[in-house]
Protein backbone atom coordinates (compact mmCIF):
# COMPACT_ATOMS: atom_id res chain seq x y z
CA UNK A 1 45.22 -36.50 19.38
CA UNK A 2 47.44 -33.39 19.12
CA UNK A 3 44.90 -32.17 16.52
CA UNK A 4 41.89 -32.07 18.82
CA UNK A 5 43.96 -30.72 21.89
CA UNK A 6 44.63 -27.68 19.31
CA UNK A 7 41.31 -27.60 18.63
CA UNK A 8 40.23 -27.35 22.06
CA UNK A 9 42.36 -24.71 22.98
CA UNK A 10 41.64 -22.54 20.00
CA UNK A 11 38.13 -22.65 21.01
CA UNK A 12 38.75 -22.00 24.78
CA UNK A 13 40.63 -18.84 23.61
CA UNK A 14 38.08 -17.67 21.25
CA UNK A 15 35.21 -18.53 24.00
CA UNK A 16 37.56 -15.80 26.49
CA UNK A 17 37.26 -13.62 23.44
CA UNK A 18 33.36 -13.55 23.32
CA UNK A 19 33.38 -13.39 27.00
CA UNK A 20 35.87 -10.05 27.38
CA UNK A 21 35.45 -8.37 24.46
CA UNK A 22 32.49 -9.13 22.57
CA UNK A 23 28.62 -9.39 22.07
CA UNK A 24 26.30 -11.27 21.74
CA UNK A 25 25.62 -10.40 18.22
CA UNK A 26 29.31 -10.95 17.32
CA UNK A 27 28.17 -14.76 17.27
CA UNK A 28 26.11 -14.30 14.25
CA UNK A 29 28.58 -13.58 11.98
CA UNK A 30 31.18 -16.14 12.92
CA UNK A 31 32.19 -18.20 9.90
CA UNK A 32 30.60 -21.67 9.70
CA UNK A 33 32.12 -24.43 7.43
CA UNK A 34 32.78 -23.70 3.92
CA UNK A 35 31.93 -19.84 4.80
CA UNK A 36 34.34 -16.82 4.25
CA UNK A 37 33.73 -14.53 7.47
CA UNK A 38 32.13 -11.12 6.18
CA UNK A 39 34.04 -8.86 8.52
CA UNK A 40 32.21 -5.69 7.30
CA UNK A 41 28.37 -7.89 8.05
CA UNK A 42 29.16 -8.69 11.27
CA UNK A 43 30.28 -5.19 11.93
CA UNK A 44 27.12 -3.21 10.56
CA UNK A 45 25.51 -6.11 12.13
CA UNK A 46 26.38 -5.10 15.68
CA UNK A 47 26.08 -1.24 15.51
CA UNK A 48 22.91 -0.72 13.22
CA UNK A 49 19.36 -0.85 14.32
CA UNK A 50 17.28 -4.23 14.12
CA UNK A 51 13.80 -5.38 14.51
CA UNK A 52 15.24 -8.09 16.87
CA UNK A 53 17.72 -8.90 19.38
CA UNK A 54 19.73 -11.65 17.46
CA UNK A 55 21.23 -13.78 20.04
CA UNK A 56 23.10 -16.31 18.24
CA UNK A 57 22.79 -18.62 15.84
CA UNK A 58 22.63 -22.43 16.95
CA UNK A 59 22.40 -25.28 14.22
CA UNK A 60 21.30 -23.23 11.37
CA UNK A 61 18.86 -21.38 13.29
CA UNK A 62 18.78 -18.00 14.66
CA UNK A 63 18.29 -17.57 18.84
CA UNK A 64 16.57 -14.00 18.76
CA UNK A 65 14.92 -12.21 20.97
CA UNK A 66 11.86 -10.69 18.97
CA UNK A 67 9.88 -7.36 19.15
CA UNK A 68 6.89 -5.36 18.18
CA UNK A 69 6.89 -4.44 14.71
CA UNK A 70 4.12 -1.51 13.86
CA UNK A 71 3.54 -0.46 10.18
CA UNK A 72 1.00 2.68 9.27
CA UNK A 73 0.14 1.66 6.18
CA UNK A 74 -2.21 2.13 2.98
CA UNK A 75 -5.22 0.18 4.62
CA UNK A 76 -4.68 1.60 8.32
CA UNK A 77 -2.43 0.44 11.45
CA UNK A 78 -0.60 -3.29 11.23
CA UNK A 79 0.91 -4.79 14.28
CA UNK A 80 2.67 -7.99 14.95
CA UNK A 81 5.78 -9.10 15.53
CA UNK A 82 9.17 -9.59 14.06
CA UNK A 83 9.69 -13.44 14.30
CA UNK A 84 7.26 -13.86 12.12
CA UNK A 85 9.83 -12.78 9.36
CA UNK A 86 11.39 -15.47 10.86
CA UNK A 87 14.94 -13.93 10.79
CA UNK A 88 15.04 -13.50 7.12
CA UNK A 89 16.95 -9.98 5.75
CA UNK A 90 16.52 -10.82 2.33
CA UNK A 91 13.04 -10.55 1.53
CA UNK A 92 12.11 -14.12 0.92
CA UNK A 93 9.53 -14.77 3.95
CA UNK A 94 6.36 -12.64 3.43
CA UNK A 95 3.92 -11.81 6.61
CA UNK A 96 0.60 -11.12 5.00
CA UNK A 97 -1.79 -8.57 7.47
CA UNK A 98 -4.85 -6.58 6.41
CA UNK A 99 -4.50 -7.66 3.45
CA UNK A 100 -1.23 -6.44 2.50
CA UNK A 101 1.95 -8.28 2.08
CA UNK A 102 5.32 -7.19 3.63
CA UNK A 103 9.37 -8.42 3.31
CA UNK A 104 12.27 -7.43 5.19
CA UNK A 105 15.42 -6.76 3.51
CA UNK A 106 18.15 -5.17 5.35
CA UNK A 107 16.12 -4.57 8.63
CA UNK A 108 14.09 -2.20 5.89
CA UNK A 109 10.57 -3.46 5.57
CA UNK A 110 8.55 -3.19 1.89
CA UNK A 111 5.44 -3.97 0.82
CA UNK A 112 5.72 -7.14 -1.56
CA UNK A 113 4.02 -6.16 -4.43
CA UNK A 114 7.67 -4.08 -4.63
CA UNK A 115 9.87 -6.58 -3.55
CA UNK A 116 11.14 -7.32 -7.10
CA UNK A 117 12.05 -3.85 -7.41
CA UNK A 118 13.29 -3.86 -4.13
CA UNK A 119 16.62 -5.80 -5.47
CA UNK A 120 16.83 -3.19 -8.38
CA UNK A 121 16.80 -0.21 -6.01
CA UNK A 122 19.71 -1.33 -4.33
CA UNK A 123 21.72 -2.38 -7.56
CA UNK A 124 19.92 -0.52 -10.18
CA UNK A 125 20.22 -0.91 -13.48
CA UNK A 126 20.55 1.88 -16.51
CA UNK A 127 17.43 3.67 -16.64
CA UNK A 128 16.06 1.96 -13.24
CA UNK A 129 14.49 4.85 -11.46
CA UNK A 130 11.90 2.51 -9.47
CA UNK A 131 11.13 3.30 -6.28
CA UNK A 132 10.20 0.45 -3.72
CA UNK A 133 7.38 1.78 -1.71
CA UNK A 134 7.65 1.32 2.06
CA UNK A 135 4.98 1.60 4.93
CA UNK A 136 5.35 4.04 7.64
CA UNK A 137 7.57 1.92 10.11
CA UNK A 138 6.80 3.08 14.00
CA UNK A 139 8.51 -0.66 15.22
CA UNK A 140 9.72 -0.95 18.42
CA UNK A 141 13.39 -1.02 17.54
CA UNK A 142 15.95 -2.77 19.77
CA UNK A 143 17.71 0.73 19.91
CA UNK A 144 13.86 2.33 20.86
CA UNK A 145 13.68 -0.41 23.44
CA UNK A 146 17.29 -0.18 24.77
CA UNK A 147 16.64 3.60 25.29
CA UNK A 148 12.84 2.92 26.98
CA UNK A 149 14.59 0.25 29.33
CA UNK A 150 17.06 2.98 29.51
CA UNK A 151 14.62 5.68 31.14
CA UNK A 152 13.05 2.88 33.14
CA UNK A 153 16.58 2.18 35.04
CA UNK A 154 17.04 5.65 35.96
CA UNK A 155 13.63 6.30 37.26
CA UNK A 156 14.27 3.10 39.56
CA UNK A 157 17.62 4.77 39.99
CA UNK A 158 17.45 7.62 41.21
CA UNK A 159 14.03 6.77 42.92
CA UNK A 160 16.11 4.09 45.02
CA UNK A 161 18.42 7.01 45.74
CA UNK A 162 16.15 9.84 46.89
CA UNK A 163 14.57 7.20 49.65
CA UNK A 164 18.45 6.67 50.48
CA UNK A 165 18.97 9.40 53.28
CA UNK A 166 18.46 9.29 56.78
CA UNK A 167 17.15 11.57 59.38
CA UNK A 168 20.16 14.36 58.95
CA UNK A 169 20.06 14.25 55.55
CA UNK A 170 22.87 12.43 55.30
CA UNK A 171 23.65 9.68 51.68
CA UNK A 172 23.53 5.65 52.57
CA UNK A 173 23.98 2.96 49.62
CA UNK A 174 23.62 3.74 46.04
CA UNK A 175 22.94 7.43 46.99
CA UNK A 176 26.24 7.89 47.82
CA UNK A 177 27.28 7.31 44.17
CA UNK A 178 24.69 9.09 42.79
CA UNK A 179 24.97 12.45 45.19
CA UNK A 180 28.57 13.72 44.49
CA UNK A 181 27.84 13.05 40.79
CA UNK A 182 24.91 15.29 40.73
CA UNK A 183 26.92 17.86 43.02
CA UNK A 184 29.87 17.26 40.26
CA UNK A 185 27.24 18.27 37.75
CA UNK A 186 26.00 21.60 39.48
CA UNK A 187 29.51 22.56 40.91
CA UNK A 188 31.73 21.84 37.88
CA UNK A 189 29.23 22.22 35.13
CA UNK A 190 26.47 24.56 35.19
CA UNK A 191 27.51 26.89 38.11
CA UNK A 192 30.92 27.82 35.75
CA UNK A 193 28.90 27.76 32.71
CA UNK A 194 25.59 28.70 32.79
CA UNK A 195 26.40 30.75 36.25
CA UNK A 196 24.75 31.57 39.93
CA UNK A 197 21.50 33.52 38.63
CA UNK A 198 20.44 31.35 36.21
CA UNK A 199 21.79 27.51 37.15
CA UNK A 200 18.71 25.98 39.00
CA UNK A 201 16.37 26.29 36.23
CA UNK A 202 18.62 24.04 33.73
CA UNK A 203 19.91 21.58 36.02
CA UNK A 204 17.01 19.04 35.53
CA UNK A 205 17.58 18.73 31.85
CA UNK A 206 21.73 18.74 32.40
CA UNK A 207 21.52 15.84 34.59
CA UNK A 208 19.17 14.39 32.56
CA UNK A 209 21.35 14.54 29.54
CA UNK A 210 24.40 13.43 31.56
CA UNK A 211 23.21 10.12 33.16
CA UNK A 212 20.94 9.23 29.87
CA UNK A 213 23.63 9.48 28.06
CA UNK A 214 25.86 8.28 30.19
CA UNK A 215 23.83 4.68 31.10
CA UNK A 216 23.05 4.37 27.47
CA UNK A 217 27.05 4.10 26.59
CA UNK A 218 27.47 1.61 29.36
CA UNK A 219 24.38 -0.83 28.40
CA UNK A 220 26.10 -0.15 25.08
CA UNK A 221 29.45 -1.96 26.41
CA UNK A 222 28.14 -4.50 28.41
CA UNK A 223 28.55 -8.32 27.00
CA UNK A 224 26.23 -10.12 28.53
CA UNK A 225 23.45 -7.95 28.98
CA UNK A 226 20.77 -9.22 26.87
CA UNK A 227 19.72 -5.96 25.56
CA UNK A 228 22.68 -4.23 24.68
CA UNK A 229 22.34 -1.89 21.92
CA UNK A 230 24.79 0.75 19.99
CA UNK A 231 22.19 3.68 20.91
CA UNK A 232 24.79 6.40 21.40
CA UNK A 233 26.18 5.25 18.08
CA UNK A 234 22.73 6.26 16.31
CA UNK A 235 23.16 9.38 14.21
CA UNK A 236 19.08 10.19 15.04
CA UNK A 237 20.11 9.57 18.96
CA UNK A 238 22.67 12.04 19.58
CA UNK A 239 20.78 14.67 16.57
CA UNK A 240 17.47 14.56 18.94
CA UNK A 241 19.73 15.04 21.89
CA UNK A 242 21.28 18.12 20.21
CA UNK A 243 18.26 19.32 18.94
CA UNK A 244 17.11 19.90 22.69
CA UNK A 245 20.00 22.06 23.34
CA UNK A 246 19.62 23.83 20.51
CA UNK A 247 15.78 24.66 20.84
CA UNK A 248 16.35 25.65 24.70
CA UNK A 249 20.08 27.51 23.74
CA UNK A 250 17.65 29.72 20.69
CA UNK A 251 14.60 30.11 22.90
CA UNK A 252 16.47 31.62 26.12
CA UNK A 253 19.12 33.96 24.48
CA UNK A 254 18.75 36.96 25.03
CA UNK A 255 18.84 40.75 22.94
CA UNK A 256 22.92 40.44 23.73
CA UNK A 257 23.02 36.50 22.64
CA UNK A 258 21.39 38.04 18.81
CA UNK A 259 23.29 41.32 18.96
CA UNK A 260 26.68 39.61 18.92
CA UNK A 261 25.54 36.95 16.07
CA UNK A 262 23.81 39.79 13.62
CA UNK A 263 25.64 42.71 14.92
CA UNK A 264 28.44 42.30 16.30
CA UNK A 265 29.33 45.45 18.77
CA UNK A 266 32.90 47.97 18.98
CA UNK A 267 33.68 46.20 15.51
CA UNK A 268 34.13 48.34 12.37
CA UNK A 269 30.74 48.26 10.39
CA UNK A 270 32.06 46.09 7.69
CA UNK A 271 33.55 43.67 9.82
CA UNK A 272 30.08 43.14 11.50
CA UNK A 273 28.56 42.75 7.77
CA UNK A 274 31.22 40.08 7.44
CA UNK A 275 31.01 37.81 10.62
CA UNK A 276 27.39 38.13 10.74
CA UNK A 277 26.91 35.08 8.44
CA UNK A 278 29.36 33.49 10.11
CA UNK A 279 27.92 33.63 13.40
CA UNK A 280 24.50 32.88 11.92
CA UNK A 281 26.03 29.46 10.91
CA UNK A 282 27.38 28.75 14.22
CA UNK A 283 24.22 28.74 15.78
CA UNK A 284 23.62 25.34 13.65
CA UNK A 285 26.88 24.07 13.77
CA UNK A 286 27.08 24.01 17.11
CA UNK A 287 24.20 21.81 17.98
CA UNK A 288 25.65 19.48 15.13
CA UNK A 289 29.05 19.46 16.31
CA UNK A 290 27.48 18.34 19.17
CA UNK A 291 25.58 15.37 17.26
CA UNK A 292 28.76 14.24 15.56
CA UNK A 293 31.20 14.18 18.18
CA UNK A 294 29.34 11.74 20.41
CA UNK A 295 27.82 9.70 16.97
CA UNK A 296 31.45 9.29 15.83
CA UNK A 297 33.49 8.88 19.49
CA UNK A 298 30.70 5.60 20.26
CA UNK A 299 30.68 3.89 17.12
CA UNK A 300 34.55 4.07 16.06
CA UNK A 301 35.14 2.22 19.18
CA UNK A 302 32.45 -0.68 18.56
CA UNK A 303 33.96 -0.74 15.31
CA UNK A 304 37.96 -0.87 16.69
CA UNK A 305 36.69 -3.78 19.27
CA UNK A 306 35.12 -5.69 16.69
CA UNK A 307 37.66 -5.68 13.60
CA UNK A 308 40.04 -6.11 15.78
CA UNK A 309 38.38 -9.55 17.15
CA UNK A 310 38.31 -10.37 13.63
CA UNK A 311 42.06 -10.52 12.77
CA UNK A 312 41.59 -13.97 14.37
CA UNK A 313 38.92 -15.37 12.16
CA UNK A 314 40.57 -13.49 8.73
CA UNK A 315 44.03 -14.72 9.59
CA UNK A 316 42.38 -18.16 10.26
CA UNK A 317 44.93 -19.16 12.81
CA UNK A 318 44.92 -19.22 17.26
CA UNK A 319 48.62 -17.67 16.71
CA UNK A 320 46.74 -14.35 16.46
CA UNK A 321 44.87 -14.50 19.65
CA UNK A 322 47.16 -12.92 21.86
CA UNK A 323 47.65 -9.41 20.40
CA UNK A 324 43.99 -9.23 19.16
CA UNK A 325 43.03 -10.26 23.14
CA UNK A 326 45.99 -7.61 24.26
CA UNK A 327 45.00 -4.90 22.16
CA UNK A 328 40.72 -5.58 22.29
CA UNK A 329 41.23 -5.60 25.81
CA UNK A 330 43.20 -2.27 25.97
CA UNK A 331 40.56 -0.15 23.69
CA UNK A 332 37.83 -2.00 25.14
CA UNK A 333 39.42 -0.24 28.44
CA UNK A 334 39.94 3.05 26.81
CA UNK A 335 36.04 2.76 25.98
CA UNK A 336 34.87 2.38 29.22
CA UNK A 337 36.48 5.86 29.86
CA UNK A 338 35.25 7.11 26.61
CA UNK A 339 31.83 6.60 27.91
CA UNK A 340 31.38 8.63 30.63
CA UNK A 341 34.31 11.49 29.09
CA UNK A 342 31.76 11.76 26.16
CA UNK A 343 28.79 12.26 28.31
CA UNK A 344 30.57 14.63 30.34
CA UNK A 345 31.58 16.85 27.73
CA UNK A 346 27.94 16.86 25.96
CA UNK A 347 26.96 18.49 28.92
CA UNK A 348 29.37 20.71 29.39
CA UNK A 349 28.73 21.44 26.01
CA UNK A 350 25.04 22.11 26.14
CA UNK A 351 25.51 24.09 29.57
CA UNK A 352 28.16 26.22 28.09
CA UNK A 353 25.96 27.06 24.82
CA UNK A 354 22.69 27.67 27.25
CA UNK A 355 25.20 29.98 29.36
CA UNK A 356 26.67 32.09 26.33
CA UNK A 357 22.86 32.69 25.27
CA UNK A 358 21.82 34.24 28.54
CA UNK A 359 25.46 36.21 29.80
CA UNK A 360 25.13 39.77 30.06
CA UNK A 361 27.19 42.20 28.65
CA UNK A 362 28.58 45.27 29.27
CA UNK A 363 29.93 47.76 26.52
């Protein structure tokens, strides 16, 4: 009796534990019967790109939510979607198309004439220098369709606000959160940055980048929403992102922005010989710094959440619940901050690099 009351409120607290802190994609990993729980699976799990939303698995069998899978391959375009792989990662279902033969193994798809090989490539043996030929893969990720879904909820936003003002011009529902955001933006951002002359024209992409960024972290963070997706945490993500504000910081700089970087003036001439390669190299690392800083910030803290869930599951015992729910809780706090700090200072970023390309000097 005292054995199944324990029982019961070990699961209760582990149940509060999906509900607060977790995912639903934490629930794939958790350790059935006679299984050792693969902390670093369940981790790359949550935060890496899939062909599928993987739900949960119930009896054996894996609750997903499936999606489009498009392959340009050797005989043309192939189409059809990812159930059909029928949640297998390790190349043992094959979906024949066009008369070609693919296999999934680690959310990478193959053709499967290579998928012997396939196993080599990723622990190769001496003298293995096979390479396991893959078809162009244009799927419809869950991270691609997180950020669509993303775009589609602030059209609808911001739509919904712009028919939210009455006669005087004055804000009523959600326009009233979304107005002194925007004026945040233009008062606090580009204005200081970018300055008075020259502001208007970049606003549009600024707020953009803010609230795309910004609603992208947050559907990132959110438990129950059924398409939550680490975007933000996507290396290719935040590099696109930063390759914007790199092509717009390079196209609109002007004979000033290049003097300073190739020849630097009221320097000594071979002081300008010497920080001219320097400053050539900042005008990459900048936009990468960029790409890092929001890549790293959003997946460390999806990472901290999660590992720290899984004390309870390695330690095998409900006496570690409280301090994993205490300190989950506390970064899973400091994350919602995170969020909107690291979409914040993105664009400040971006509007202070756009700005330092088009200020005016005076020697």
């Amino acid at each position: 009796m005292k054995t199944t009351h324990f029982t019961s409120i070990r699961n209760l607290i582990i149940g509060v534990f999906f509900i607060l802190v977790s995912t639903p994609t934490f629930a794939a990993s958790s350790d059935s019967e006679g299984e050792e729980f693969d902390v670093t699976n369940m981790i790359m799990h949550h935060i890496k790109d899939a062909h599928e939303f993987h739900i949960m698995d119930w009896d054996g069998h894996a609750i997903s939510i499936p999606l489009p899978v498009i392959l340009w391959t050797e005989n043309g375009l192939v189409t059809f979607m990812s159930s059909e792989f029928q949640h297998d990662d390790t190349g043992s279902v094959i979906v024949e198309r066009n008369e070609q033969k693919f296999v999934k193994i680690h959310e990478e798809i193959y053709y499967a004439a290579n998928a012997p090989h396939v196993a080599a490539k990723m622990t190769p043996e001496d003298g293995d220098t096979h390479v396991a030929k893959q078809p162009l893969d244009l799927s419809i990720t869950k991270l691609v369709f997180s950020m669509f879904l993303s775009i589609l909820l602030l059209l609808w936003i911001f739509g919904l606000s712009a028919r939210k003002y009455d006669s005087n011009g004055v804000p009523k529902g959600i326009a009233k959160f979304t107005e002194p955001l925007i004026v945040f933006i233009r008062d606090e951002v580009a204005i200081p940055n970018i300055g008075e002359k020259n502001y208007r024209k970049f606003m549009p992409f600024l707020l953009t980048l803010f609230f795309f960024i910004w609603i992208n972290n947050v559907m990132g963070l959110v438990p129950f929403f059924p398409f939550s997706a680490n975007l933000s945490g996507n290396i290719a993500f935040t590099g696109g992102l930063a390759f914007i504000t790199f092509v717009i910081t390079t196209v609109h700089g002007n004979k000033n922005y290049w003097k300073h970087i190739f020849w630097m003036p009221g320097v000594p001439v071979p002081m300008k010989i010497f920080l001219a390669p320097i400053e050539f190299m900042g005008i990459f690392i900048k936009p990468i710094s960029l790409m890092i800083r929001l890549f790293a910030n959003i997946t460390a803290g999806h990472i901290i959440v999660l590992s720290l869930i899984s004390l309870i599951f390695i330690a095998k015992t409900v006496w570690v619940s409280p301090a994993s729910l205490f300190f989950a809780v506390f970064i899973g706090l400091i994350e919602v901050l995170v969020v909107a700090i690291q979409a914040y200072i993105f664009t400040m970023l971006s509007a202070l690099y756009i700005g330092a390309a088009m200020e005016e000097h005076e020697h």
